[in-house]
N, C-alpha and C. Protein backbone atom coordinates (compact mmCIF):
# COMPACT_ATOMS: atom_id res chain seq x y z
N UNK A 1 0.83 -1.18 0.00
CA UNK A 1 0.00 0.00 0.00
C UNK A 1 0.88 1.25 0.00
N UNK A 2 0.47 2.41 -0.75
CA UNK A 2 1.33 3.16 -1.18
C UNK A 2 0.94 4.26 -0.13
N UNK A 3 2.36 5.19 0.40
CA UNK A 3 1.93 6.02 1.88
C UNK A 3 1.09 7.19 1.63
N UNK A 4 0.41 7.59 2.26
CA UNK A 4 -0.12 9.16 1.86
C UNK A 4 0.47 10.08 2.21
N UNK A 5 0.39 11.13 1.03
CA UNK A 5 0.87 12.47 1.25
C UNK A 5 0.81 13.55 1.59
N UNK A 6 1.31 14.54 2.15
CA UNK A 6 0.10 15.54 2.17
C UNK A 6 -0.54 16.10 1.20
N UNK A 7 -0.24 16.23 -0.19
CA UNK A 7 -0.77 16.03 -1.34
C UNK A 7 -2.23 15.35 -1.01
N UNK A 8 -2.32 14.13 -1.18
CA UNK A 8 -3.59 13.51 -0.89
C UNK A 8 -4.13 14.07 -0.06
N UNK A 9 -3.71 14.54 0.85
CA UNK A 9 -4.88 15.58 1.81
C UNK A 9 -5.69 16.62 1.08
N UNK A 10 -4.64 17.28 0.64
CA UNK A 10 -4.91 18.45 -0.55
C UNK A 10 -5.98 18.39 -1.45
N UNK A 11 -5.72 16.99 -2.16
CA UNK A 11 -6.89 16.51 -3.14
C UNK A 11 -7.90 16.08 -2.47
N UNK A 12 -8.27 15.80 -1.14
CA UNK A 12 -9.17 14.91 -0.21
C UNK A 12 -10.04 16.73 0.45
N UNK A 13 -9.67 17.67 0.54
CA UNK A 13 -10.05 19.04 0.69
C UNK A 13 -10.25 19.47 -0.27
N UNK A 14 -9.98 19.70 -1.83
CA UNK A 14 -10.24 20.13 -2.55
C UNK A 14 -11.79 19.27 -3.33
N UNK A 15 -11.81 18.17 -3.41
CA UNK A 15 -12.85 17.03 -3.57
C UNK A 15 -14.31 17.80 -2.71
N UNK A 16 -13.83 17.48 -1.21
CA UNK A 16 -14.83 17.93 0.08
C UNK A 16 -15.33 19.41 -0.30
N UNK A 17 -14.72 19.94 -0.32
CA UNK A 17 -14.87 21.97 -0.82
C UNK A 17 -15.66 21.83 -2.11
N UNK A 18 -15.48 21.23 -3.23
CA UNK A 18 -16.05 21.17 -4.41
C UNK A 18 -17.40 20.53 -4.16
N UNK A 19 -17.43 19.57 -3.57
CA UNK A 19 -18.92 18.94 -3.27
C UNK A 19 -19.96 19.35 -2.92
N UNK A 20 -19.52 20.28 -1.89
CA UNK A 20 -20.83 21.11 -1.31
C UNK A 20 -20.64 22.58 -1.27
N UNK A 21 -19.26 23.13 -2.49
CA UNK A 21 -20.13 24.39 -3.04
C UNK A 21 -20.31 24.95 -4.37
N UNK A 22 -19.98 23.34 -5.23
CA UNK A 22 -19.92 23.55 -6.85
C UNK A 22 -21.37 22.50 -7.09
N UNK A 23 -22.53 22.68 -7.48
CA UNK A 23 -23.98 22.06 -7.45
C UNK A 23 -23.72 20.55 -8.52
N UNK A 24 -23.20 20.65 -9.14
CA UNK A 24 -22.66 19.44 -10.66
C UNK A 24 -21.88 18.80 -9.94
N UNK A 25 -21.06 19.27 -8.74
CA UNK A 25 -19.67 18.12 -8.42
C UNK A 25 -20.33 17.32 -7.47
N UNK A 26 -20.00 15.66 -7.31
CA UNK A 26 -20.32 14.88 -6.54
C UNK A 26 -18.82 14.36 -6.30
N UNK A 27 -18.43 14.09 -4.69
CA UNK A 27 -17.30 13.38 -4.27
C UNK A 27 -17.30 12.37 -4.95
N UNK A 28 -18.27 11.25 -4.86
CA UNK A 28 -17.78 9.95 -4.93
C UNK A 28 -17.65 9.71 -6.61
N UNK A 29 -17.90 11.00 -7.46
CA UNK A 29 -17.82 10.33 -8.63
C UNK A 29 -16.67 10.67 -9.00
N UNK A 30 -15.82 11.61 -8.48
CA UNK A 30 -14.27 11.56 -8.87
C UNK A 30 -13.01 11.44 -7.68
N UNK A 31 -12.72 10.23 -7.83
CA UNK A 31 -11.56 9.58 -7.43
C UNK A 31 -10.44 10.39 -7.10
N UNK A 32 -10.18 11.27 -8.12
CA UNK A 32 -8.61 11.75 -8.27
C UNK A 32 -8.86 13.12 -9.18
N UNK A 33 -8.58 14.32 -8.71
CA UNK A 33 -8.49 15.45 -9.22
C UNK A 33 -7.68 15.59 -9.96
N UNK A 34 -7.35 16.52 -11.44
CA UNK A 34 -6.33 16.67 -12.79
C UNK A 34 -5.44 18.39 -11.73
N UNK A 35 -4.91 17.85 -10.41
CA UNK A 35 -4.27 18.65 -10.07
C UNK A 35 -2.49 18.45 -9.75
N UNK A 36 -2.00 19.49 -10.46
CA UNK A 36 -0.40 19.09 -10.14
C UNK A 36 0.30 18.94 -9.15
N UNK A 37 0.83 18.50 -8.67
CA UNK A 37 2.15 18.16 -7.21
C UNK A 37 2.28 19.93 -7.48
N UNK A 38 3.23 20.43 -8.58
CA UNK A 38 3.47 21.68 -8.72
C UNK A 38 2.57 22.92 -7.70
N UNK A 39 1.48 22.53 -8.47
CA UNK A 39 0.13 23.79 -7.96
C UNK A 39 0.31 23.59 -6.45
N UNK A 40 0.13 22.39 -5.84
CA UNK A 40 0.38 22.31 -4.97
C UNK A 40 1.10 22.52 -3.57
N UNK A 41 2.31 22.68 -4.26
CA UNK A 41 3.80 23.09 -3.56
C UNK A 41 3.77 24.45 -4.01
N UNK A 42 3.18 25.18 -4.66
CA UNK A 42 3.12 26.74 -4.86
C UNK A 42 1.97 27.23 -3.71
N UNK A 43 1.48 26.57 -3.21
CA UNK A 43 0.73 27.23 -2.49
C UNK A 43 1.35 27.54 -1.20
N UNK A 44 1.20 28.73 -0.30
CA UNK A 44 1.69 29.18 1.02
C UNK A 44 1.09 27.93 1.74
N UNK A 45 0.28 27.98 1.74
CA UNK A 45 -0.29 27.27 3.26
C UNK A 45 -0.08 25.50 3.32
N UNK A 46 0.88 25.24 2.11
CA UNK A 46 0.77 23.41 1.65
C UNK A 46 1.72 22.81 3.31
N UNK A 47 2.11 23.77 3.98
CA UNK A 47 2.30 23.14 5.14
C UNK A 47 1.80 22.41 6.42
N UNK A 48 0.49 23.34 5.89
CA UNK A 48 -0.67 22.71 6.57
C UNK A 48 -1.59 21.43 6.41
N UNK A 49 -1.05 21.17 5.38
CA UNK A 49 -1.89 19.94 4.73
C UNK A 49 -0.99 18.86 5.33
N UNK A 50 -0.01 18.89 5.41
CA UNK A 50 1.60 18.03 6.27
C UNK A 50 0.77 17.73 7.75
N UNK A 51 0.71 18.91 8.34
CA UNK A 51 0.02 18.77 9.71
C UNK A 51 -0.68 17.89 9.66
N UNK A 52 -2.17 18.27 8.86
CA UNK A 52 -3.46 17.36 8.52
C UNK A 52 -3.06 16.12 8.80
N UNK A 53 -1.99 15.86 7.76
CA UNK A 53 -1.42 14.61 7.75
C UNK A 53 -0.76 13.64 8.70
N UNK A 54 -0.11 14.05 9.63
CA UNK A 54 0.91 13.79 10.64
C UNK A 54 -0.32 13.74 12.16
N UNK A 55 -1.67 14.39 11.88
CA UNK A 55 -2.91 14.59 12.80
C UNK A 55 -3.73 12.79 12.67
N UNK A 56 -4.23 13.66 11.56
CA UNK A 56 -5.53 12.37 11.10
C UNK A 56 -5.27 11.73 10.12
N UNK A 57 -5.74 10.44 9.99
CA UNK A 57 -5.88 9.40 9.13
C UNK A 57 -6.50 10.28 8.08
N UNK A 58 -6.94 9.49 7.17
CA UNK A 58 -7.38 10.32 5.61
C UNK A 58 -8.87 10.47 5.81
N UNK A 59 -9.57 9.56 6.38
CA UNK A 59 -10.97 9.39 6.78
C UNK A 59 -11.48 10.52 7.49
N UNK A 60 -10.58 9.92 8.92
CA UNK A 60 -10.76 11.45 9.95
C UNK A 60 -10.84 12.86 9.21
N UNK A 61 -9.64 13.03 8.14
CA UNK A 61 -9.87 14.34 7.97
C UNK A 61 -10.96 14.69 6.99
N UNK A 62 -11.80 13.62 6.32
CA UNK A 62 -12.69 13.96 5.03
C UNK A 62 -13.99 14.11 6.13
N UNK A 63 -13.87 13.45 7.46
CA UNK A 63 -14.91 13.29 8.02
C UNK A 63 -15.01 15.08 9.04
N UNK A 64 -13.31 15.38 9.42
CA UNK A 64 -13.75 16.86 9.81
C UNK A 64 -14.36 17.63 8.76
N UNK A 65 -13.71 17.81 7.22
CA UNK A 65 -14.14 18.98 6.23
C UNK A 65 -15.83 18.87 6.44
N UNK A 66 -15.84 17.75 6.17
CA UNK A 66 -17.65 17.61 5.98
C UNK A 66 -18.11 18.22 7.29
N UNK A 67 -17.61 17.66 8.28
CA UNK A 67 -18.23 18.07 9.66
C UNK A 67 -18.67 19.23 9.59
N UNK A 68 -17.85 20.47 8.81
CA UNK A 68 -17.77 21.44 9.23
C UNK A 68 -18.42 22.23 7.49
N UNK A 69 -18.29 21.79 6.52
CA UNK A 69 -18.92 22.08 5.33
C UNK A 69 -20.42 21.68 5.38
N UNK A 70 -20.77 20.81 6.17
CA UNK A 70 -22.29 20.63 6.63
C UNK A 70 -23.09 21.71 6.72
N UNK A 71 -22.56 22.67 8.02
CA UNK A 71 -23.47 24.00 7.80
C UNK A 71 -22.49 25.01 7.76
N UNK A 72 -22.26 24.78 6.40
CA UNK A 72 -21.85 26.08 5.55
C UNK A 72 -20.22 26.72 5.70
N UNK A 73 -19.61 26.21 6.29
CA UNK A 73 -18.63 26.83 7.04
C UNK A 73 -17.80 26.80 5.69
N UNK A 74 -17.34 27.91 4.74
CA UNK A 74 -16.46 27.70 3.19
C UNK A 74 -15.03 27.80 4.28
N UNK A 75 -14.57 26.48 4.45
CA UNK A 75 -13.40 26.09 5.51
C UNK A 75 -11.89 26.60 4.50
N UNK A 76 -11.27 27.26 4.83
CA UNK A 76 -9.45 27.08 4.57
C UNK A 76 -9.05 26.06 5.45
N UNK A 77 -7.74 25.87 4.97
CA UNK A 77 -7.52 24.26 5.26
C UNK A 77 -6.82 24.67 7.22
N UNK A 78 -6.42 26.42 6.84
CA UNK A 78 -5.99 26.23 8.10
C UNK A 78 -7.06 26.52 9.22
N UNK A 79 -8.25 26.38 8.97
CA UNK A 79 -9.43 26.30 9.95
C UNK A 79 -9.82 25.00 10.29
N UNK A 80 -9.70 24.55 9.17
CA UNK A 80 -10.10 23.00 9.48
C UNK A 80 -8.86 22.31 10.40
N UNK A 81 -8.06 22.77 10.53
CA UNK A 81 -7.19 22.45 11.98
C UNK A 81 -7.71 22.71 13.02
N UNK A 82 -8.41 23.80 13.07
CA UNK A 82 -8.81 24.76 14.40
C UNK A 82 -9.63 23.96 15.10
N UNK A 83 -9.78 24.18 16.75
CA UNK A 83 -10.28 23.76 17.53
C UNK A 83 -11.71 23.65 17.58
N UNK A 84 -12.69 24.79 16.92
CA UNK A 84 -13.68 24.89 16.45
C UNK A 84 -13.58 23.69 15.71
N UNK A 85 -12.99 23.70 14.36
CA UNK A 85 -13.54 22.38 13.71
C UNK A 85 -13.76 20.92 13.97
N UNK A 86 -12.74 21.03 14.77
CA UNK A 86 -12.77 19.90 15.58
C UNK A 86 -13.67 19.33 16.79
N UNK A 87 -14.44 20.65 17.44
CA UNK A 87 -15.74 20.46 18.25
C UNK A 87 -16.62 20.22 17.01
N UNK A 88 -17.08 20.65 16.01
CA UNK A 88 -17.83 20.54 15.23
C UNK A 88 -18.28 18.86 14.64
N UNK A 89 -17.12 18.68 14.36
CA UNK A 89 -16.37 16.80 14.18
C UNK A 89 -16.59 16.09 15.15
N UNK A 90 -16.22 16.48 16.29
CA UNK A 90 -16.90 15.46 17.26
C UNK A 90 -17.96 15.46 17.98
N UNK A 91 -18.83 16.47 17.28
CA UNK A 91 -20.65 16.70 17.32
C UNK A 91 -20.38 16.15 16.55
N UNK A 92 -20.79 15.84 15.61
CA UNK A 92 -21.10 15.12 14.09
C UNK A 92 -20.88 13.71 14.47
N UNK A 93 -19.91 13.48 15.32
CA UNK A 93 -19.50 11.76 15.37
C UNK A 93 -20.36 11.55 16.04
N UNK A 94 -20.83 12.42 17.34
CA UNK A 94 -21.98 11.80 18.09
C UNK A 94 -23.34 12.15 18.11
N UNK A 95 -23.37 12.55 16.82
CA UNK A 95 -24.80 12.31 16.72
C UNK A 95 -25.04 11.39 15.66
N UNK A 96 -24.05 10.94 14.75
CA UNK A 96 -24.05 9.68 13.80
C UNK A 96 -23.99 8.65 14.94
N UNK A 97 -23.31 8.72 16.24
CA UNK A 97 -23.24 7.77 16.80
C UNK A 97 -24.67 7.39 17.49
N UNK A 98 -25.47 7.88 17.69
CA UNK A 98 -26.53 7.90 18.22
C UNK A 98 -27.82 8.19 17.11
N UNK A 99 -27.45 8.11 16.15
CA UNK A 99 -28.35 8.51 14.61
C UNK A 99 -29.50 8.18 14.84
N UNK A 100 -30.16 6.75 15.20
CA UNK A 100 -31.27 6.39 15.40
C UNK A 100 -31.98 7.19 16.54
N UNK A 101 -31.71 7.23 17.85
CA UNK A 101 -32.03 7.76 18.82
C UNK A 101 -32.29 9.27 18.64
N UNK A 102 -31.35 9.88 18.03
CA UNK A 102 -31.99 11.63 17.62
C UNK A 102 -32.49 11.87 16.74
N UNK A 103 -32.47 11.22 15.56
CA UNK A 103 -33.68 11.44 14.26
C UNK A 103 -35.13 10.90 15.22
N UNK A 104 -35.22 10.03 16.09
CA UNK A 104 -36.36 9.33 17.23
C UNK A 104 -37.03 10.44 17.49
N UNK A 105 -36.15 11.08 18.50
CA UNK A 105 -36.15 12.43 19.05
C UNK A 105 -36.75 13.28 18.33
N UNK A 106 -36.34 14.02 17.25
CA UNK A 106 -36.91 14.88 16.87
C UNK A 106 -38.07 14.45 16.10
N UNK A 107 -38.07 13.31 15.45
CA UNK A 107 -39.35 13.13 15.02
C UNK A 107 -40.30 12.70 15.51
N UNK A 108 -40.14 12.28 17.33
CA UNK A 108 -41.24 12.77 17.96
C UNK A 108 -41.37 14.36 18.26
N UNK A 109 -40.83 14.98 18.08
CA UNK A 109 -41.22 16.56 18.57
C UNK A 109 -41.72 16.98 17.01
N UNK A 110 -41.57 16.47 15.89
CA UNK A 110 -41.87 17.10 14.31
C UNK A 110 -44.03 16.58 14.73
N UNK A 111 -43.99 15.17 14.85
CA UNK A 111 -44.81 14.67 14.95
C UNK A 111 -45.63 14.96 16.03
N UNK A 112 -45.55 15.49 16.81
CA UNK A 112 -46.08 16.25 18.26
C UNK A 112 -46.46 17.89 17.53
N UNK A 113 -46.52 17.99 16.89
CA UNK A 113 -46.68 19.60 16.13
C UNK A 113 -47.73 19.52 14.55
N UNK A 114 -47.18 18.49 13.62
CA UNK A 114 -47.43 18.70 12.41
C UNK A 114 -47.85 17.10 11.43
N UNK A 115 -48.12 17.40 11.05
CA UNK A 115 -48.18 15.87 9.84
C UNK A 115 -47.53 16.27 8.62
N UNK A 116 -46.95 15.16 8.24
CA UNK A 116 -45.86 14.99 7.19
C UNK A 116 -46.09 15.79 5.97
N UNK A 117 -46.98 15.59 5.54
CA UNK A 117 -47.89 17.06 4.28
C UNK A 117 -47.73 18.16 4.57
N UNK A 118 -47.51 18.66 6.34
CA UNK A 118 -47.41 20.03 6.53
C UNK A 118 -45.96 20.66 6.21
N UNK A 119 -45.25 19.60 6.98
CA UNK A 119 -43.91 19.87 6.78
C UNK A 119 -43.25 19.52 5.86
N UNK A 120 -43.99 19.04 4.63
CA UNK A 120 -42.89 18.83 3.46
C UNK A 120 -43.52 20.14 2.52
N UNK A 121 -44.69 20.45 2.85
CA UNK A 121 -45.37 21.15 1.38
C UNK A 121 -44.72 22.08 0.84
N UNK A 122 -44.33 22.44 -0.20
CA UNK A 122 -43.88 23.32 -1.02
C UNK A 122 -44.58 25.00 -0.78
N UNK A 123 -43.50 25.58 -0.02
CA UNK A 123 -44.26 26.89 0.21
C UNK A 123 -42.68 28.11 -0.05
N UNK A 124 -42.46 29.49 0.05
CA UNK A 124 -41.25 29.83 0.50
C UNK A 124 -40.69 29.04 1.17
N UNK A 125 -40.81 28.70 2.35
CA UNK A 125 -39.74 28.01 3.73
C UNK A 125 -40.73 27.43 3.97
N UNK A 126 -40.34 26.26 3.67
CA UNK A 126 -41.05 24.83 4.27
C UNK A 126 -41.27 24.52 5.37
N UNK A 127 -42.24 24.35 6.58
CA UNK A 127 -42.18 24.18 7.64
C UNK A 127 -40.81 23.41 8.55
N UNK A 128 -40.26 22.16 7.23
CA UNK A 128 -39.23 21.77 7.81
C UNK A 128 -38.16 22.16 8.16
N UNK A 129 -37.71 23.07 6.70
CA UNK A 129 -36.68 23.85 6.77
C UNK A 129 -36.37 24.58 8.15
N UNK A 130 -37.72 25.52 8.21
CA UNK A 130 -37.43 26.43 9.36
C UNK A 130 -37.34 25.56 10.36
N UNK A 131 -37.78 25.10 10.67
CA UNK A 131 -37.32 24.07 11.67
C UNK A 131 -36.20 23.61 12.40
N UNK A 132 -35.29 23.51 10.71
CA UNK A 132 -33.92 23.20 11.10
C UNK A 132 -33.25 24.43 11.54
N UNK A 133 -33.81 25.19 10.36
CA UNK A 133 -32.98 26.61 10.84
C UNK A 133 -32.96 27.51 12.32
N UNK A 134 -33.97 26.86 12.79
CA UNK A 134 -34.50 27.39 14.24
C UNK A 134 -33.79 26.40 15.39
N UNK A 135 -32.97 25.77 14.73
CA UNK A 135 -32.21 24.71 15.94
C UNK A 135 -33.04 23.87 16.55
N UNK A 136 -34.26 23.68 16.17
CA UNK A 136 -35.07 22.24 16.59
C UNK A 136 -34.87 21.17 16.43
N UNK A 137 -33.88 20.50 14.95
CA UNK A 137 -33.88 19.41 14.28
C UNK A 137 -32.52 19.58 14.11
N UNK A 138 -31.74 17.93 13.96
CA UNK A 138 -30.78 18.13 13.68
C UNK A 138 -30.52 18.08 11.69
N UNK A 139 -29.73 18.41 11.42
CA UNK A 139 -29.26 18.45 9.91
C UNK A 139 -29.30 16.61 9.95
N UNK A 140 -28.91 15.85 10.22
CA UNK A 140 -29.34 14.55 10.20
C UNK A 140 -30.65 14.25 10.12
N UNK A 141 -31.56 14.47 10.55
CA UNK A 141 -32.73 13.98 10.81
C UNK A 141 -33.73 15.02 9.30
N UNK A 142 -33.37 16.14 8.92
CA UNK A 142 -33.61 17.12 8.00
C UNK A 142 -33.25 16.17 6.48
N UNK A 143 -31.70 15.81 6.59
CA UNK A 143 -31.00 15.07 5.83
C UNK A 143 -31.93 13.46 5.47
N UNK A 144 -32.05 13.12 6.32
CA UNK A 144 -32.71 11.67 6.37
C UNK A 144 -33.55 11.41 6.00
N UNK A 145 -34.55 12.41 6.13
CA UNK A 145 -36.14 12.98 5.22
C UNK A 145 -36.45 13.13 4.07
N UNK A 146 -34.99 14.07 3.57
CA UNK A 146 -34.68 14.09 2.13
C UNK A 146 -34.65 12.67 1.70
N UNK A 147 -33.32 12.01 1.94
CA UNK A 147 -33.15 10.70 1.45
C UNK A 147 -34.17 9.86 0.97
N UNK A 148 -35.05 9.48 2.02
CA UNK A 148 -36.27 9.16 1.99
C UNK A 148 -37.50 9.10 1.21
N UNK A 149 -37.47 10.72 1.01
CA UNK A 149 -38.82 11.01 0.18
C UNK A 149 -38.62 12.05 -0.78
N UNK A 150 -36.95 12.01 -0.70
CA UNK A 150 -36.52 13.10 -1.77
C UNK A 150 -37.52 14.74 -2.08
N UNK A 151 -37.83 15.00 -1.36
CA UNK A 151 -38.54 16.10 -1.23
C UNK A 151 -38.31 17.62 -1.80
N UNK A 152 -36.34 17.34 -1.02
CA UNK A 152 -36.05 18.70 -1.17
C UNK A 152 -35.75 18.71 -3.05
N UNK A 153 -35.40 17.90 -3.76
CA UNK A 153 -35.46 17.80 -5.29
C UNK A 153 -37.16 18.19 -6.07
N UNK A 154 -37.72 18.40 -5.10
CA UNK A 154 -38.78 18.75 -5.75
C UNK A 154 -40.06 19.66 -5.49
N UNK A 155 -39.27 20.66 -4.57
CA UNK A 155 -39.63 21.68 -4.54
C UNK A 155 -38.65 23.04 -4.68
N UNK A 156 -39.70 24.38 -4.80
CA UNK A 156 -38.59 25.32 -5.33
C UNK A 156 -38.49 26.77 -4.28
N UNK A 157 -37.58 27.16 -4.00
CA UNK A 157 -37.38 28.09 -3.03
C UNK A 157 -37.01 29.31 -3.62
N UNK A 158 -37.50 30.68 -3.25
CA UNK A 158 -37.54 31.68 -4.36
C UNK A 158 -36.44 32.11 -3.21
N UNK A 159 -36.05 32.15 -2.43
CA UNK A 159 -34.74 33.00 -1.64
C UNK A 159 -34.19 32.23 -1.34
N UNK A 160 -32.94 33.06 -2.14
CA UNK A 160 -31.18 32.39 -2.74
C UNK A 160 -31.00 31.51 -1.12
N UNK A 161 -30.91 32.49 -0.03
CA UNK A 161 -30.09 31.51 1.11
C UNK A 161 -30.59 30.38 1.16
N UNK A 162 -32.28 29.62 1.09
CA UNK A 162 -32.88 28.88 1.66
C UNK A 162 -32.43 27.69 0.31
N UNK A 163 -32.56 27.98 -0.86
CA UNK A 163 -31.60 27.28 -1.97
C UNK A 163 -30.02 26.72 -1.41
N UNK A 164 -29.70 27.70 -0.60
CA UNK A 164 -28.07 27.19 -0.14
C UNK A 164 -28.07 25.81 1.07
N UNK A 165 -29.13 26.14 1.54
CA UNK A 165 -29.11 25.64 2.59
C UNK A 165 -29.61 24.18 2.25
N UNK A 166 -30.40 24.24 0.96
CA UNK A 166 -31.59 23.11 0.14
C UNK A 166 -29.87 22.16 -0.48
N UNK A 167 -29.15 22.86 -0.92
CA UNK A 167 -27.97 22.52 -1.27
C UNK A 167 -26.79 21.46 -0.40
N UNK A 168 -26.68 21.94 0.67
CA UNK A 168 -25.62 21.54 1.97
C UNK A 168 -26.58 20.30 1.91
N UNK A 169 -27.85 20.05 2.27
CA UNK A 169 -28.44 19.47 3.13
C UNK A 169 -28.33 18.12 2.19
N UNK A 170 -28.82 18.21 0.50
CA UNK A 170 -28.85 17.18 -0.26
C UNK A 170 -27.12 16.68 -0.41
N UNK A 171 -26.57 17.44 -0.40
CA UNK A 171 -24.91 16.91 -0.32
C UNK A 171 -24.34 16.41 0.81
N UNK A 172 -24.79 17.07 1.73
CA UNK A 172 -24.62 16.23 3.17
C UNK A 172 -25.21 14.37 3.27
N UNK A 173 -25.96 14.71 2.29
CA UNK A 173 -26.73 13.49 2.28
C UNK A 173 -25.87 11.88 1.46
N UNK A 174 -25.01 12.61 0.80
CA UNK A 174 -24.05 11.51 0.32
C UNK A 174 -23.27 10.83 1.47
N UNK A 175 -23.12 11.19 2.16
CA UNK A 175 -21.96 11.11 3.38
C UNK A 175 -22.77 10.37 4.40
N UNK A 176 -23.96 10.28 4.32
CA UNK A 176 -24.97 9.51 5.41
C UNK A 176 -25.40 8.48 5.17
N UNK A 177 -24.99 7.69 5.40
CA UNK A 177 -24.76 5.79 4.72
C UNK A 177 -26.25 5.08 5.65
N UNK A 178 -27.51 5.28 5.29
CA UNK A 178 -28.54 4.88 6.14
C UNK A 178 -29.30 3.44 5.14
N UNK A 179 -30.02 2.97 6.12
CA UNK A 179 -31.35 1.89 5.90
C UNK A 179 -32.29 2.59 5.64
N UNK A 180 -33.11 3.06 4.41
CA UNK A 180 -34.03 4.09 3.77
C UNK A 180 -35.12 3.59 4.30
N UNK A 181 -35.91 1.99 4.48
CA UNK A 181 -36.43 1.34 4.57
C UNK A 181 -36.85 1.64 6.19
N UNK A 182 -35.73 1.96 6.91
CA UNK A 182 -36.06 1.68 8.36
C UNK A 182 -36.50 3.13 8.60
N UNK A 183 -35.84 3.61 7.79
CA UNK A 183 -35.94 5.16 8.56
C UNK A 183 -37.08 5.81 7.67
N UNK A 184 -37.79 5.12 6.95
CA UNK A 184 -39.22 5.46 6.11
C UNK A 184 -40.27 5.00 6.97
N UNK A 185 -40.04 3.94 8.06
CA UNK A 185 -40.63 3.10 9.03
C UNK A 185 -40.88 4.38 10.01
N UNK A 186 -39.72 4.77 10.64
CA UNK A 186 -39.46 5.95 11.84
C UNK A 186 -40.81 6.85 11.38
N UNK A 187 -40.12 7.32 10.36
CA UNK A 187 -40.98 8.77 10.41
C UNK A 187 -42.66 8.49 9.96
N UNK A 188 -43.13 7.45 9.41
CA UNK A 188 -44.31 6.88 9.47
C UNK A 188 -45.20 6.60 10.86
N UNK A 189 -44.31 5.93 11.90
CA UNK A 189 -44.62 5.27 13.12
C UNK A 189 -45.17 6.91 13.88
N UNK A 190 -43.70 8.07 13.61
CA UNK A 190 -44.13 9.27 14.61
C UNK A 190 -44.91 10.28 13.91
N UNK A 191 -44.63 10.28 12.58
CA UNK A 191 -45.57 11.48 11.95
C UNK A 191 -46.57 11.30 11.35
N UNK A 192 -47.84 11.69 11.51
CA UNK A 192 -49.01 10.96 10.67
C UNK A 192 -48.67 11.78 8.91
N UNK A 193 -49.42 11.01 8.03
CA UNK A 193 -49.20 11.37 6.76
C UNK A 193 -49.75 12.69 6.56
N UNK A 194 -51.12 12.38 6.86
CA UNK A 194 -52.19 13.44 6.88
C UNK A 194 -53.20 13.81 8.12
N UNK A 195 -53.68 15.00 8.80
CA UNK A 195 -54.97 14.72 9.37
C UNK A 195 -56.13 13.83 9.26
């Protein structure tokens, strides 16, 4: 097995950054970026990518960018060192670690309020949305919904931010490796369809 570089970090941040703020780019469909060692070593900050390296495994660090490209954060690589990012990352681990139990959670509190028609319907700001945006729900459980019933692909939001946010949330969604089946079960069991 061939060692990693900090190079590969480089391309493993540049991949993560492109995913969730270029709308056409998907991580998993390109492997390997048409970027030079050169470009690379011209940059000031390629020392930092060394750090990255000498820190976290390659995983760990695709798993901070996201952590922190989740809600919105357009990360430099020397933030994604920062201590912030790293609280951010290990929120993210524990609420994947507990995934079932807080999507539970909130979709008893979604379902204690609304039925599933209310909160998906196509309006400006979707009942769900705000939701999330109001710190009620986690971006997991927002995320999981999508997956599900693909929703957010098919409705349309006339203000740009709520589009950005429609954005993070479906790209975040690559990165969330779920049972569609079970978690179509969840939100059935707590949210009624209709009145």
């Amino acid at each position: 097995m061939q060692q990693l570089t900090s190079y590969d970090y480089y391309i493993e941040y540049l991949k993560v950054k492109c995913h969730f703020l270029v709308e056409q780019f998907n991580y998993y469909n390109y492997p390997k970026l048409n970027i030079k060692p050169d470009t690379f070593k011209a940059r000031r900050d390629f020392r930092l990518f060394i750090t990255a390296r000498e820190r976290y495994s390659l995983e760990q660090w695709v798993d901070i960018l996201v952590a922190n490209f989740r809600y919105g954060y357009n990360i430099w690589v020397g933030d994604a060192l920062s201590i912030d990012a790293l609280k951010r990352y290990k929120a993210m681990i524990n609420v994947k670690q507990s995934l079932t139990y807080n999507i539970t959670s909130d979709l008893r509190y979604l379902g204690g309020k609304y039925t599933l028609k209310e909160l998906l319907r196509n309006r400006d700001c979707p009942i769900l949305l705000k939701e999330f945006l109001q710190g009620n729900i986690y971006i997991e459980t927002i995320t999981v919904i999508n997956l599900v019933t693909d929703w957010l692909n098919h409705i349309t939001l006339k203000e740009l931010y709520y589009n950005t946010v429609k954005q993070r949330i479906i790209k975040y969604g690559y990165f969330l490796k779920i049972d569609k089946n079970k978690y179509l079960d969840l939100i059935l069991k707590y949210i009624n369809y209709k009145e």
